[in-house]
N, C-alpha and C. Protein backbone atom coordinates (compact mmCIF):
# COMPACT_ATOMS: atom_id res chain seq x y z
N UNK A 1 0.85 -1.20 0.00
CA UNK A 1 0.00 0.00 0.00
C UNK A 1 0.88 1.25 0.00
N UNK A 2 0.53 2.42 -0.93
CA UNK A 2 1.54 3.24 -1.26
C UNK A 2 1.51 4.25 0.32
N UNK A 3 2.38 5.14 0.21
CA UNK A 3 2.23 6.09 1.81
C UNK A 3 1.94 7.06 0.96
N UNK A 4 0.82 7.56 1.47
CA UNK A 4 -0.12 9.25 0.55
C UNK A 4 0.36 10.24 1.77
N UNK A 5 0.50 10.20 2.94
CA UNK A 5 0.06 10.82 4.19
C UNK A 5 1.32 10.74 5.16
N UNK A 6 1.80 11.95 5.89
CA UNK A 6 2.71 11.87 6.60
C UNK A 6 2.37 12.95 8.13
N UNK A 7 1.82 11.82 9.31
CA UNK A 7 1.66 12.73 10.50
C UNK A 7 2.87 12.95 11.51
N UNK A 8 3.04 14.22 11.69
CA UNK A 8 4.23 14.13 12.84
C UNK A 8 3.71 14.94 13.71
N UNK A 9 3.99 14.94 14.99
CA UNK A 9 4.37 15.40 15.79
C UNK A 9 5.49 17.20 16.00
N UNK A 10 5.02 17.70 16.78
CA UNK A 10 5.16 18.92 17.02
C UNK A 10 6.34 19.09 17.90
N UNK A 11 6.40 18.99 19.36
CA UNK A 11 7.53 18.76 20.18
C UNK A 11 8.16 18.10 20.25
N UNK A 12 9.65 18.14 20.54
CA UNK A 12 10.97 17.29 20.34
C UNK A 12 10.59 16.65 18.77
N UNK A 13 10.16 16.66 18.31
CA UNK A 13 10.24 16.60 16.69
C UNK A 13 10.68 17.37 15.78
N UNK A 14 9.69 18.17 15.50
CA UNK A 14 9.92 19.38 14.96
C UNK A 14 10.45 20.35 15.32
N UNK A 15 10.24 20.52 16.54
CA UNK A 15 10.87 21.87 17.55
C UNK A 15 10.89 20.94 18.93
N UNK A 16 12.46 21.55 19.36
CA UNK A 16 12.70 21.11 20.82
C UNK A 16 12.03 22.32 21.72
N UNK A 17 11.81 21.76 23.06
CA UNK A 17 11.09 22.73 24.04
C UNK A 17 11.77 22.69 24.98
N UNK A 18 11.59 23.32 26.21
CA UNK A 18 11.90 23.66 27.09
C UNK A 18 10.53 24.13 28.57
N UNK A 19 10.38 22.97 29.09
CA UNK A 19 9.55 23.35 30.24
C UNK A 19 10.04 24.03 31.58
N UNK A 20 11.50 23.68 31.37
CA UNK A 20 11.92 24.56 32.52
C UNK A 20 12.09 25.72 32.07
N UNK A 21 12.81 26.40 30.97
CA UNK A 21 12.47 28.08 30.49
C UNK A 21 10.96 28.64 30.73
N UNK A 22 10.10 27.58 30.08
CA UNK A 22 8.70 28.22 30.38
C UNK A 22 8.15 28.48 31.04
N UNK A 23 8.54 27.67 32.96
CA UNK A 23 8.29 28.21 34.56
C UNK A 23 9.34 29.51 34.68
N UNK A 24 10.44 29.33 34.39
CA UNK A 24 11.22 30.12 34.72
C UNK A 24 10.96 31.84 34.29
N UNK A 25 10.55 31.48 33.12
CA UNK A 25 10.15 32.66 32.79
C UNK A 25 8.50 33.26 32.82
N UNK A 26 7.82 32.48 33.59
CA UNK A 26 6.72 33.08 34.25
C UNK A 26 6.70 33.13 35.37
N UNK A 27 7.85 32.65 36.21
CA UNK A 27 8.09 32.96 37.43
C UNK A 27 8.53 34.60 37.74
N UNK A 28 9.40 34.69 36.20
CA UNK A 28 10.29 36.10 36.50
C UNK A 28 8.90 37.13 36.35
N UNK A 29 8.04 37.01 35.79
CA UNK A 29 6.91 37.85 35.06
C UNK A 29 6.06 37.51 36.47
N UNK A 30 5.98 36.88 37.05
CA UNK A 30 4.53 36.30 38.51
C UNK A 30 5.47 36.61 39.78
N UNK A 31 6.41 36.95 39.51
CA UNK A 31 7.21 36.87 41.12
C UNK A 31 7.32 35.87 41.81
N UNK A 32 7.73 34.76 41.26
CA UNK A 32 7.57 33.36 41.78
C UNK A 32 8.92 32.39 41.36
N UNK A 33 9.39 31.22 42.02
CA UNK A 33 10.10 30.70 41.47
C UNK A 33 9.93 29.46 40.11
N UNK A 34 10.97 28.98 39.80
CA UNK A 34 10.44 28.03 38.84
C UNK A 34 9.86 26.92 39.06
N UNK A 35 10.03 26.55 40.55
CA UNK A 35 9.23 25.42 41.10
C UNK A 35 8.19 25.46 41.58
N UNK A 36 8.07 26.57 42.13
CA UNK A 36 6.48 27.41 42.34
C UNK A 36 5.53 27.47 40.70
N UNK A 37 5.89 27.82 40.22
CA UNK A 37 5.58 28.10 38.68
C UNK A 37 4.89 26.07 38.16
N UNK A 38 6.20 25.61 38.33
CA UNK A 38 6.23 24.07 37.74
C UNK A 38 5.03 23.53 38.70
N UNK A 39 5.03 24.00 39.76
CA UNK A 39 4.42 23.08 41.04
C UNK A 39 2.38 23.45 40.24
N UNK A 40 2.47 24.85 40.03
CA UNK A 40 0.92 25.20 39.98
C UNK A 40 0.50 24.54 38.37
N UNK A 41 1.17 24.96 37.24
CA UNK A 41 1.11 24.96 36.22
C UNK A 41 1.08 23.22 35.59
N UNK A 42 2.09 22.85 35.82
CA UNK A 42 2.42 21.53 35.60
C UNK A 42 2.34 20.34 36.51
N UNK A 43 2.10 20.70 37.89
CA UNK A 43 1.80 20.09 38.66
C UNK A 43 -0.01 19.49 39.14
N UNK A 44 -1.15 20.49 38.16
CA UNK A 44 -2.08 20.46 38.28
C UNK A 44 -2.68 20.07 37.02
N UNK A 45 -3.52 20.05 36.69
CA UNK A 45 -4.33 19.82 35.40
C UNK A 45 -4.17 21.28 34.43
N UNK A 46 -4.33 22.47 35.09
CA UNK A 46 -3.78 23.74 34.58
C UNK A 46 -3.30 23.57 33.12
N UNK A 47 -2.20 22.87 32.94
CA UNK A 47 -1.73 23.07 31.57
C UNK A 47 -2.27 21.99 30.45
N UNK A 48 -2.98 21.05 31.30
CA UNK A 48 -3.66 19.54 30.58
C UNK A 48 -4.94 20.82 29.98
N UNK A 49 -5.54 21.12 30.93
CA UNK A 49 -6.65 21.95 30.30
C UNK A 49 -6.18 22.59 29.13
N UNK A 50 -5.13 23.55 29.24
CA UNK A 50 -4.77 24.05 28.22
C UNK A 50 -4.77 23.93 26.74
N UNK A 51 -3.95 23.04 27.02
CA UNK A 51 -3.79 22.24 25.85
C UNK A 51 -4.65 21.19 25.41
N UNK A 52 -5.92 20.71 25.99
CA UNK A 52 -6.97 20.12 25.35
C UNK A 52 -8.02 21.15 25.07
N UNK A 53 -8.13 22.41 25.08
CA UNK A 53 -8.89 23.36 24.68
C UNK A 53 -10.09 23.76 25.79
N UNK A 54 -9.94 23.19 26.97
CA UNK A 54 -11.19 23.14 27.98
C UNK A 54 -10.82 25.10 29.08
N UNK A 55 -9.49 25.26 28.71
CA UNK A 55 -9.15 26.81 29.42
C UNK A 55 -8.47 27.57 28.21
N UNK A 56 -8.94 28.87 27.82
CA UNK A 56 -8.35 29.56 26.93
C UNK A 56 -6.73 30.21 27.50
N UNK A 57 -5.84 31.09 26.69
CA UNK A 57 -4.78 31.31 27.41
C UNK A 57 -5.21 32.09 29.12
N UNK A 58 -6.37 33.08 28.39
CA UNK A 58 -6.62 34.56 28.93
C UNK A 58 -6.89 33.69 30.61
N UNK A 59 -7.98 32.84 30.55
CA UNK A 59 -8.41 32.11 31.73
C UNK A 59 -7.03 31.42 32.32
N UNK A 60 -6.16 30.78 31.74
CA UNK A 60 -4.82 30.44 32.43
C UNK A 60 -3.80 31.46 32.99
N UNK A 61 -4.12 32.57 32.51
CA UNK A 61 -3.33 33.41 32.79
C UNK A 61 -3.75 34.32 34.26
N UNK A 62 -4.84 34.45 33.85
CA UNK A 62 -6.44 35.07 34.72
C UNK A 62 -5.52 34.00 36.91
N UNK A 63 -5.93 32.68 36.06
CA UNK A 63 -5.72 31.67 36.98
C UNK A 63 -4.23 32.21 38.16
N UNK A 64 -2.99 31.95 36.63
CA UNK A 64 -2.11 32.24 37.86
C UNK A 64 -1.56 33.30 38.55
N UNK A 65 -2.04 34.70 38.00
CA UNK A 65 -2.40 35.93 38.62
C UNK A 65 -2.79 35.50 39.78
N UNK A 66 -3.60 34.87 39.62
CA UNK A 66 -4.66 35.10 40.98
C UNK A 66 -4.13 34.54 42.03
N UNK A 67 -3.16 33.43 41.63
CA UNK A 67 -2.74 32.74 42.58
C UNK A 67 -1.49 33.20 43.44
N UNK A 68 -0.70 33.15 42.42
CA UNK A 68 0.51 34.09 42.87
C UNK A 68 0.24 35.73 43.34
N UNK A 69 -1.12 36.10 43.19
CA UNK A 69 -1.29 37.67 43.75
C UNK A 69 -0.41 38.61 42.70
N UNK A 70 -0.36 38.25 41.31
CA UNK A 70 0.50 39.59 40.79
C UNK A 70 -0.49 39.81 39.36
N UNK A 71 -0.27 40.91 39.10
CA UNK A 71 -0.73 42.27 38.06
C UNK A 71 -0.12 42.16 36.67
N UNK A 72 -0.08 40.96 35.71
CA UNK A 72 0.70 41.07 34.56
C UNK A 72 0.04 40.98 32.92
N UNK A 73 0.39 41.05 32.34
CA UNK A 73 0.01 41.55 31.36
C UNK A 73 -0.47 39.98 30.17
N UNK A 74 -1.74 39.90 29.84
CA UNK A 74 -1.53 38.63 28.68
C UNK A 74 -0.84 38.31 27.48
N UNK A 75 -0.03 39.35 26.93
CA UNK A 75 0.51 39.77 25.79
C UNK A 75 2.09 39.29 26.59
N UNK A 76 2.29 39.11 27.44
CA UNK A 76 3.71 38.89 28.18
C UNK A 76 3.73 38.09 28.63
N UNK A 77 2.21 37.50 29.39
CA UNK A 77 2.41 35.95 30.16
C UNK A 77 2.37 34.57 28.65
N UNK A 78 2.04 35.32 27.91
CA UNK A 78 1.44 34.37 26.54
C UNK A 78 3.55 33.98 26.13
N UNK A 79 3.95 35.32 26.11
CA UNK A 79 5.45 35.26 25.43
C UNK A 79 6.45 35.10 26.38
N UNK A 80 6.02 34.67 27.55
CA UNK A 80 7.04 33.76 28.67
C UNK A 80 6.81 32.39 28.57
N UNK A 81 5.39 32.13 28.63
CA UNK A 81 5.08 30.79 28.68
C UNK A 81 5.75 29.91 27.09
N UNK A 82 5.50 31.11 25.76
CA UNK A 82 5.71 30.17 24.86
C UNK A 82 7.26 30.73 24.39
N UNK A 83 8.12 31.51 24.62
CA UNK A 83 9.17 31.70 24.22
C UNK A 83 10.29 30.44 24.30
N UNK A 84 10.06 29.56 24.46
CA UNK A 84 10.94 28.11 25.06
C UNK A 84 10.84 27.13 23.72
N UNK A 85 10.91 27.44 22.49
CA UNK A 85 11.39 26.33 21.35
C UNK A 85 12.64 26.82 20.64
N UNK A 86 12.72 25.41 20.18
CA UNK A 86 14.22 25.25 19.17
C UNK A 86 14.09 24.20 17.83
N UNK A 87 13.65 25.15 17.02
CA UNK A 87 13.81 24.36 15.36
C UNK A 87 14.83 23.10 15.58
N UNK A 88 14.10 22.31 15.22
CA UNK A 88 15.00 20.89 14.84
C UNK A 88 14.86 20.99 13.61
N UNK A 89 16.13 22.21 12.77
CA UNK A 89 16.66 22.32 11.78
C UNK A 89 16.69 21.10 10.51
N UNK A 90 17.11 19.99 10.81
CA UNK A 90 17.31 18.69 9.95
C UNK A 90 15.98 18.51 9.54
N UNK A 91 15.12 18.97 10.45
CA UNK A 91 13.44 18.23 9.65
C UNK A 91 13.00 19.00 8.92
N UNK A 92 13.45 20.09 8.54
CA UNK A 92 12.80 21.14 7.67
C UNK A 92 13.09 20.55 6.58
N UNK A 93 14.51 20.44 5.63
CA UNK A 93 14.76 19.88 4.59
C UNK A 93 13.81 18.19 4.20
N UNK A 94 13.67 17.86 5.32
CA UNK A 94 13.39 16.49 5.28
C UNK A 94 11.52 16.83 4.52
N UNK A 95 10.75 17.60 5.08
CA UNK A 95 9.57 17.77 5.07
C UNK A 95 9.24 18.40 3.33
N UNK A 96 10.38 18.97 3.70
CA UNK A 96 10.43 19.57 2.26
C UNK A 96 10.10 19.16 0.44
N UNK A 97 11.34 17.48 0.92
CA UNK A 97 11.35 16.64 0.36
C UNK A 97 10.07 16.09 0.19
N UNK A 98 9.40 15.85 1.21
CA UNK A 98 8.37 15.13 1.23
C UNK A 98 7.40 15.08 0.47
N UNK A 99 6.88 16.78 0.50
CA UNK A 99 6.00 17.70 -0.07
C UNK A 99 6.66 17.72 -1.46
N UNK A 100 7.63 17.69 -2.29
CA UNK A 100 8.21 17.75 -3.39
C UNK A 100 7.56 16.32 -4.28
N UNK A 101 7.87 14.96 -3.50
CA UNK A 101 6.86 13.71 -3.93
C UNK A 101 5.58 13.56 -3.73
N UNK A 102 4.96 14.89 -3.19
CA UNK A 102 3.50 14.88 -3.27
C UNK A 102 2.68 13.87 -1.85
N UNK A 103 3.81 14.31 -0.92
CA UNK A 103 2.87 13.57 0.62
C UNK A 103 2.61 14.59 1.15
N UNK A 104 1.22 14.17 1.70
CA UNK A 104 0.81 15.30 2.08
C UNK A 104 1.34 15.46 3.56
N UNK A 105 0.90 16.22 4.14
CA UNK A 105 1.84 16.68 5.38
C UNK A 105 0.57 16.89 6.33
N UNK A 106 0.47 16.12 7.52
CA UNK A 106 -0.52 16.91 8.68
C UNK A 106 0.06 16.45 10.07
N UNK A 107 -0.14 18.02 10.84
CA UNK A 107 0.30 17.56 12.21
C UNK A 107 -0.17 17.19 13.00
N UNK A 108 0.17 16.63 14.43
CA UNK A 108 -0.54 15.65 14.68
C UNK A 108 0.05 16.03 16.43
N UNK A 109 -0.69 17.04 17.22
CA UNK A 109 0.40 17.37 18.24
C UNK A 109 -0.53 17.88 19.83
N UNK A 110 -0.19 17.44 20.77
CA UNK A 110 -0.56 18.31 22.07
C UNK A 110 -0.13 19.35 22.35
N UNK A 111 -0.80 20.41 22.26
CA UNK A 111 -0.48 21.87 22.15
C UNK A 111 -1.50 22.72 21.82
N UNK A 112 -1.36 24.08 23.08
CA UNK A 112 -2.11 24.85 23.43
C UNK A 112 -2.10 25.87 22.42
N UNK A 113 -3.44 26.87 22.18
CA UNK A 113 -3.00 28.11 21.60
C UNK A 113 -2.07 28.91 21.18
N UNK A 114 -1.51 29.00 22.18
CA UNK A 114 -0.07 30.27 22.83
C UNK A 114 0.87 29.35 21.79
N UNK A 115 1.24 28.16 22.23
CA UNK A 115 2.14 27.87 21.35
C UNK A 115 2.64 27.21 19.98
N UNK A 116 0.96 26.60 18.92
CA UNK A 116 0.87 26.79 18.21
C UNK A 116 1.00 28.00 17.35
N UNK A 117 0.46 29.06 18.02
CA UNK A 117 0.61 30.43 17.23
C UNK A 117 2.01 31.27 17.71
N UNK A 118 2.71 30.37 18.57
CA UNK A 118 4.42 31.14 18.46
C UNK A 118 5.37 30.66 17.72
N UNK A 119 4.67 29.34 17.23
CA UNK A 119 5.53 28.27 16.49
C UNK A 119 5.52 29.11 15.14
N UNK A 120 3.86 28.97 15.04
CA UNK A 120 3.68 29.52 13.61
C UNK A 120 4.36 30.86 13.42
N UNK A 121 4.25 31.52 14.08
CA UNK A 121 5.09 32.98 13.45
C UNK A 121 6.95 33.28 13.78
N UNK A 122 7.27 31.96 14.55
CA UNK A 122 8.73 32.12 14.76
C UNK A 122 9.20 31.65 13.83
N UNK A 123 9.21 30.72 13.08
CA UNK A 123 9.41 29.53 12.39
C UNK A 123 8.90 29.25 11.10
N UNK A 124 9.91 29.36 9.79
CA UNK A 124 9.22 28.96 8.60
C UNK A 124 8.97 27.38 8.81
N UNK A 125 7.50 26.83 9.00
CA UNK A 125 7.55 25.68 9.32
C UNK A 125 6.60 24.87 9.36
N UNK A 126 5.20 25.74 9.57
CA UNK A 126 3.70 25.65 9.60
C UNK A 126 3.38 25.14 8.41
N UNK A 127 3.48 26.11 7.61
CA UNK A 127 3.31 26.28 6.24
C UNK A 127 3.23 25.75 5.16
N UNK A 128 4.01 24.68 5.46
CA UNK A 128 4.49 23.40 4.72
C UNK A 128 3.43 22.41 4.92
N UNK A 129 2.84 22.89 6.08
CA UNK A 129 1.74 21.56 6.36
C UNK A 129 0.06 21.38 5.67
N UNK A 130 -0.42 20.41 5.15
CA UNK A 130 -1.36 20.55 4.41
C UNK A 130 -2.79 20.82 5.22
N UNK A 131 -2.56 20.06 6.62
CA UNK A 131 -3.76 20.47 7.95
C UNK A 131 -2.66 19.99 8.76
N UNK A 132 -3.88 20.21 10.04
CA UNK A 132 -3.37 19.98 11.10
C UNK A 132 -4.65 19.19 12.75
N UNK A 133 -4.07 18.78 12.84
CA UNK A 133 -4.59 18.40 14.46
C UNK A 133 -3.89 18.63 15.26
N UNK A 134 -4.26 19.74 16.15
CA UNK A 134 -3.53 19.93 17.67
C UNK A 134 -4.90 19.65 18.96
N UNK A 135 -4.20 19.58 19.98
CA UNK A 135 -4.94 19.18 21.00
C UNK A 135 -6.15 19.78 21.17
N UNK A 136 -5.56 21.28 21.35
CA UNK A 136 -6.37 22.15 21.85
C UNK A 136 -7.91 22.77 20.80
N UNK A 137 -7.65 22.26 19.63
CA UNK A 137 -8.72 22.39 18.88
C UNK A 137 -9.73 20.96 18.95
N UNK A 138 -9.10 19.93 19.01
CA UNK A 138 -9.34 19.01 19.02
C UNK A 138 -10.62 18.22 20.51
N UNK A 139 -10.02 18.89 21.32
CA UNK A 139 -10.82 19.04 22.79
C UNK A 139 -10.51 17.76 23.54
N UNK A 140 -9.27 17.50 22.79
CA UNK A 140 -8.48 16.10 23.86
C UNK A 140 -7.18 15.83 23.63
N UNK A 141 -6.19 15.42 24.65
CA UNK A 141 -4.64 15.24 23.75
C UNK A 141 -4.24 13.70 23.67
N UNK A 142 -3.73 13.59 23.01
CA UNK A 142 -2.65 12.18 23.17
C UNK A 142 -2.81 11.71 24.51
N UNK A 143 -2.76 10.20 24.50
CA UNK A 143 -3.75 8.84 23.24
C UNK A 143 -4.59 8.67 23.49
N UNK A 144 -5.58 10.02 23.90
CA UNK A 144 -7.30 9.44 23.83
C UNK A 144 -7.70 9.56 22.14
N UNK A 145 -8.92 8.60 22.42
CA UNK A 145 -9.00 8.18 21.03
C UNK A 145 -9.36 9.63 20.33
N UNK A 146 -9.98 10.42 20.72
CA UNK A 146 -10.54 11.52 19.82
C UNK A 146 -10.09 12.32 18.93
N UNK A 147 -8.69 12.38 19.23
CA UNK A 147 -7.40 13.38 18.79
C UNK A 147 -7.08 12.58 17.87
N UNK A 148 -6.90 11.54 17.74
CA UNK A 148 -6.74 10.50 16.71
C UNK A 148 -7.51 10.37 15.62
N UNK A 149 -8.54 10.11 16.08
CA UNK A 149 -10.21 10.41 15.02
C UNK A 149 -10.28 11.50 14.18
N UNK A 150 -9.56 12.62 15.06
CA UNK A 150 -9.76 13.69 13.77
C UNK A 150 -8.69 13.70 12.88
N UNK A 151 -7.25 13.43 13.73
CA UNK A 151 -6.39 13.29 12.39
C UNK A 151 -6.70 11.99 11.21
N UNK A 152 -7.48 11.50 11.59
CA UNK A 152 -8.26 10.27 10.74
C UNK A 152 -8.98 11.27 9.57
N UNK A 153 -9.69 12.04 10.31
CA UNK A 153 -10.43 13.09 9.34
C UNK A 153 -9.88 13.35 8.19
N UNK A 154 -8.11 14.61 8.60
CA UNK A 154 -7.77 15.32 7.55
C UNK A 154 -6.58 14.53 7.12
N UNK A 155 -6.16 12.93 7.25
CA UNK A 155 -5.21 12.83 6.29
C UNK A 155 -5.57 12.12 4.73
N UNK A 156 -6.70 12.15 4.66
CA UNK A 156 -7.54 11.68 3.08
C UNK A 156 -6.82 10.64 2.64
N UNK A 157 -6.63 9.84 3.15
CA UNK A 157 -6.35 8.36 3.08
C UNK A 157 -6.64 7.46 3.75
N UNK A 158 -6.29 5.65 3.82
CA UNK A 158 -6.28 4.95 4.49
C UNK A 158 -5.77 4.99 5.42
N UNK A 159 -5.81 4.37 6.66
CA UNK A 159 -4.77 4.49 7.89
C UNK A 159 -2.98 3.81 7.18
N UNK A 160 -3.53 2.52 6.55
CA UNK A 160 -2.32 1.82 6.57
C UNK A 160 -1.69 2.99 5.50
N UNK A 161 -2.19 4.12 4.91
CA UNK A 161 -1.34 4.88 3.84
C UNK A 161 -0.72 5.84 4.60
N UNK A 162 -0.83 5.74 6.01
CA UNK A 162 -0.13 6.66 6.54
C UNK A 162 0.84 6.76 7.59
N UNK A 163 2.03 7.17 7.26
CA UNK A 163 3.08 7.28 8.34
C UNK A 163 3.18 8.06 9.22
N UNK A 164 2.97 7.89 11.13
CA UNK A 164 3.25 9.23 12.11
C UNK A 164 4.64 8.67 12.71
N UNK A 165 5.33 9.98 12.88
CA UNK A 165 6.07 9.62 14.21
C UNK A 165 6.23 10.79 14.98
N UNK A 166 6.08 9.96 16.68
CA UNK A 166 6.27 10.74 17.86
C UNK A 166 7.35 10.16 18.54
N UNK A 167 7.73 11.54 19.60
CA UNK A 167 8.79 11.01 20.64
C UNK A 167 7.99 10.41 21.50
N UNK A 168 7.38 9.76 21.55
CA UNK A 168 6.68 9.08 22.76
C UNK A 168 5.81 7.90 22.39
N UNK A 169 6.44 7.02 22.96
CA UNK A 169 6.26 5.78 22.74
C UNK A 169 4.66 5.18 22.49
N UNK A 170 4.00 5.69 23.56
CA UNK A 170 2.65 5.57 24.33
C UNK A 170 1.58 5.93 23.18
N UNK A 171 2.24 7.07 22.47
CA UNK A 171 0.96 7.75 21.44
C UNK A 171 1.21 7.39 20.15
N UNK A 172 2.55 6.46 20.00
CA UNK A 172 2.80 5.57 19.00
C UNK A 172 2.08 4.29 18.46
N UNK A 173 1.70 3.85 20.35
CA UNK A 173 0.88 2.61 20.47
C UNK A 173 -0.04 2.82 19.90
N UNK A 174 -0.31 4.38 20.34
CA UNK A 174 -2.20 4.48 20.32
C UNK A 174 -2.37 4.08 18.93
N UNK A 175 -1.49 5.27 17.97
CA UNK A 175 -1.85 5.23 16.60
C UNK A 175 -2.16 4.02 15.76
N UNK A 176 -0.86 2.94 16.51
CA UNK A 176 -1.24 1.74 15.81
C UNK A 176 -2.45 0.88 15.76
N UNK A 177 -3.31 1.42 17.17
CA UNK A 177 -4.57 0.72 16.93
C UNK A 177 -5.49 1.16 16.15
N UNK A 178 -5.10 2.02 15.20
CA UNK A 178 -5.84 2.82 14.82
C UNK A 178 -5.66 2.18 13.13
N UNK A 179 -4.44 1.50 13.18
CA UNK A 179 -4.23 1.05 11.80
C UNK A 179 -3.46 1.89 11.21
N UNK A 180 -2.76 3.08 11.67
CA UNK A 180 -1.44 3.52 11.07
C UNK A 180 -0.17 3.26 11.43
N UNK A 181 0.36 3.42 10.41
CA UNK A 181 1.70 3.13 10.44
C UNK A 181 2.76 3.78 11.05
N UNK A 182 3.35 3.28 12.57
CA UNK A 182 4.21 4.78 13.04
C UNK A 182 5.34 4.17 13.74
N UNK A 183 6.21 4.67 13.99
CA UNK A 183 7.53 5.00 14.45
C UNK A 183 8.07 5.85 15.26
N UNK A 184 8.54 5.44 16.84
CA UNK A 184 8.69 6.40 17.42
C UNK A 184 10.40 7.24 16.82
N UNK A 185 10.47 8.59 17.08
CA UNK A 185 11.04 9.52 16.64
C UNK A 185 12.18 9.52 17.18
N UNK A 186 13.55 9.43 16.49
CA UNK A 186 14.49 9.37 16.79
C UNK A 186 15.32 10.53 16.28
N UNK A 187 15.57 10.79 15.06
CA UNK A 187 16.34 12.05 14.47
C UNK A 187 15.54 11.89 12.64
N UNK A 188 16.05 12.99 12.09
CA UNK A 188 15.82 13.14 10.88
C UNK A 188 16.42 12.61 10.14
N UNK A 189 17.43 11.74 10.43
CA UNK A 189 18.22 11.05 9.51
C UNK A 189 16.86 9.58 9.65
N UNK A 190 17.15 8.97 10.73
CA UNK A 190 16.40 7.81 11.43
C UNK A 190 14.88 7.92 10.91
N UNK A 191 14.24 9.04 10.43
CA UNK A 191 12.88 9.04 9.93
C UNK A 191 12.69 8.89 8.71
N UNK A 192 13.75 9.39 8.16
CA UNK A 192 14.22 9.58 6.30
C UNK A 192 14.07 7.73 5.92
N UNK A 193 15.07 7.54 6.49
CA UNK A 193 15.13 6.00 6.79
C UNK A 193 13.90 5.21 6.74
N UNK A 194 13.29 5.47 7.58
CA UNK A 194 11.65 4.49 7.82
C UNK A 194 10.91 5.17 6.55
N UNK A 195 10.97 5.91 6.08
CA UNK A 195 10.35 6.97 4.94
C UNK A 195 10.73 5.78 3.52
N UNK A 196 12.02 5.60 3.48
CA UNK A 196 13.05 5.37 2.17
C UNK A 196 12.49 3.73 2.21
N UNK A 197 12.26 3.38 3.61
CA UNK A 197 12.11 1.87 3.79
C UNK A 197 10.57 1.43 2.88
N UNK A 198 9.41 2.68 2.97
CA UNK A 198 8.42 2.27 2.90
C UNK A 198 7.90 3.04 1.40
N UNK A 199 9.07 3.54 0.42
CA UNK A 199 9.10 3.74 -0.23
C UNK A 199 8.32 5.50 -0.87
N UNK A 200 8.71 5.89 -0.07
CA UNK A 200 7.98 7.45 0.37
C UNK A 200 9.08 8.16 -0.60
N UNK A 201 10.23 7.71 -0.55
CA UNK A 201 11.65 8.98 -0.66
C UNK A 201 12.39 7.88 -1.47
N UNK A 202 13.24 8.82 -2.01
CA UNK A 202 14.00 7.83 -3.06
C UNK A 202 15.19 7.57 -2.23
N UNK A 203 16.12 6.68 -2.24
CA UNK A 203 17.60 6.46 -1.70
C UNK A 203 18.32 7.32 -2.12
C-alpha cells in the first residue's frame, strides 16, 4: 500500500522545548520561582486543560495571577510561557522533500493556543503543512482516542497509507490501533530512513 500521508508530531520533533524556560520565565513575570511556577502549572491539570482546549490562554493566565497575587500583562504571560522552542533544523529539509513527492503533510500534536501560534510565526515551518490536528482544537490530547479520530479526518487516506512519528512511545501505540503506520522519533536522519524503507523517498 503506497504512503499518501505523513503525521508528525510537534515537540521534540519538529521543535525542541523547554519546560523549565517556560516556569522560569513566568516565574520572573509572577514573582515566583520556577518550582512554584512548575508546582501550579504543571503540577495540576492547569496546563492539561490548556492544551486540550477546555481553558483559553486569557483564563490560564487570569488563573495564575490570581494565585501568585500579581498584576501582569496577557501579551507577556502568553510570550514567557511560549518563548521556550528550538527548530530541529534537519526536519525542515526532510519535510520539504516530502512535499516535493507529493505527501501530504498533517500535524498531529498536544499543544495549546499560545504555542501553536508562536511556532507559527517564529518559524518557517507551519506552512508546509497541508492540515493539522492539535490538542487544543481538538478538545483532547494524546492517546485518547478523539485526537486520533480527527487526524483520521484530515489525512484523506487509508490508515495503513499513513506514516506518524512521535517522541513518545505511548501515542505511537495508540496510533497503531488505529491502523497507522508509526515509528517512534528518533532524528531526521532515522525518519528519512523508515520513509526510504516504505518507499515514500527515493535512496
Amino acid at each position: 500500500m503506497p504512503l499518501r500521508t505523513c503525521l508528525f508530531d510537534l515537540g521534540n520533533v519538529l521543535v525542541f522545548f523547554s519546560h523549565e524556560r517556560m516556569c522560569r520565565q513566568i516565574g520572573e513575570l509572577v514573582g515566583a520561582s520556577e518550582a512554584e511556577v512548575r508546582a501550579i502549572l504543571l503540577g495540576t491539570p492547569l496546563q492539561l486543560d490548556f492544551e486540550s482546549g477546555r481553558k483559553t490562554a486569557a483564563q490560564v493566565h487570569t488563573e495564575l495571577d490570581r494565585f501568585f497575587a500579581s498584576s501582569t500583562n496577557l501579551a507577556d504571560f502568553e510570550r514567557a510561557a511560549s518563548d521556550i522552542f528550538v527548530l530541529n533544523e534537519p526536519m525542515v529539509p526532510l519535510l520539504d522533500e516530502l512535499k516535493n513527492n507529493g505527501v501530504r503533510l498533517v500535524l498531529l500534536s498536544n499543544t495549546c493556543s499560545s504555542h501553536f501560534q508562536f511556532v507559527e510565526n517564529q518559524f518557517d515551518l507551519l506552512s508546509r503543512f497541508d492540515d493539522f490536528t492539535a490538542s487544543y482544537r481538538a478538545g483532547a490530547t494524546k492517546p485518547f482516542d478523539r485526537i486520533y479520530e480527527d487526524a483520521l479526518a484530515r489525512i484523506q487516506c487509508e490508515p495503513g497509507e499513513c506514516f506518524y512519528t512521535d517522541d513518545i512511545a505511548e501515542y505511537i501505540d495508540a496510533a497503531k490501533r488505529f491502523g497507522i503506520d508509526a515509528e517512534v522519533f528518533e532524528s531526521a536522519e532515522h525518519t528519512r530512513e523508515q520513509l526510504v524503507n516504505r518507499g515514500a523517498l527515493p535512496r
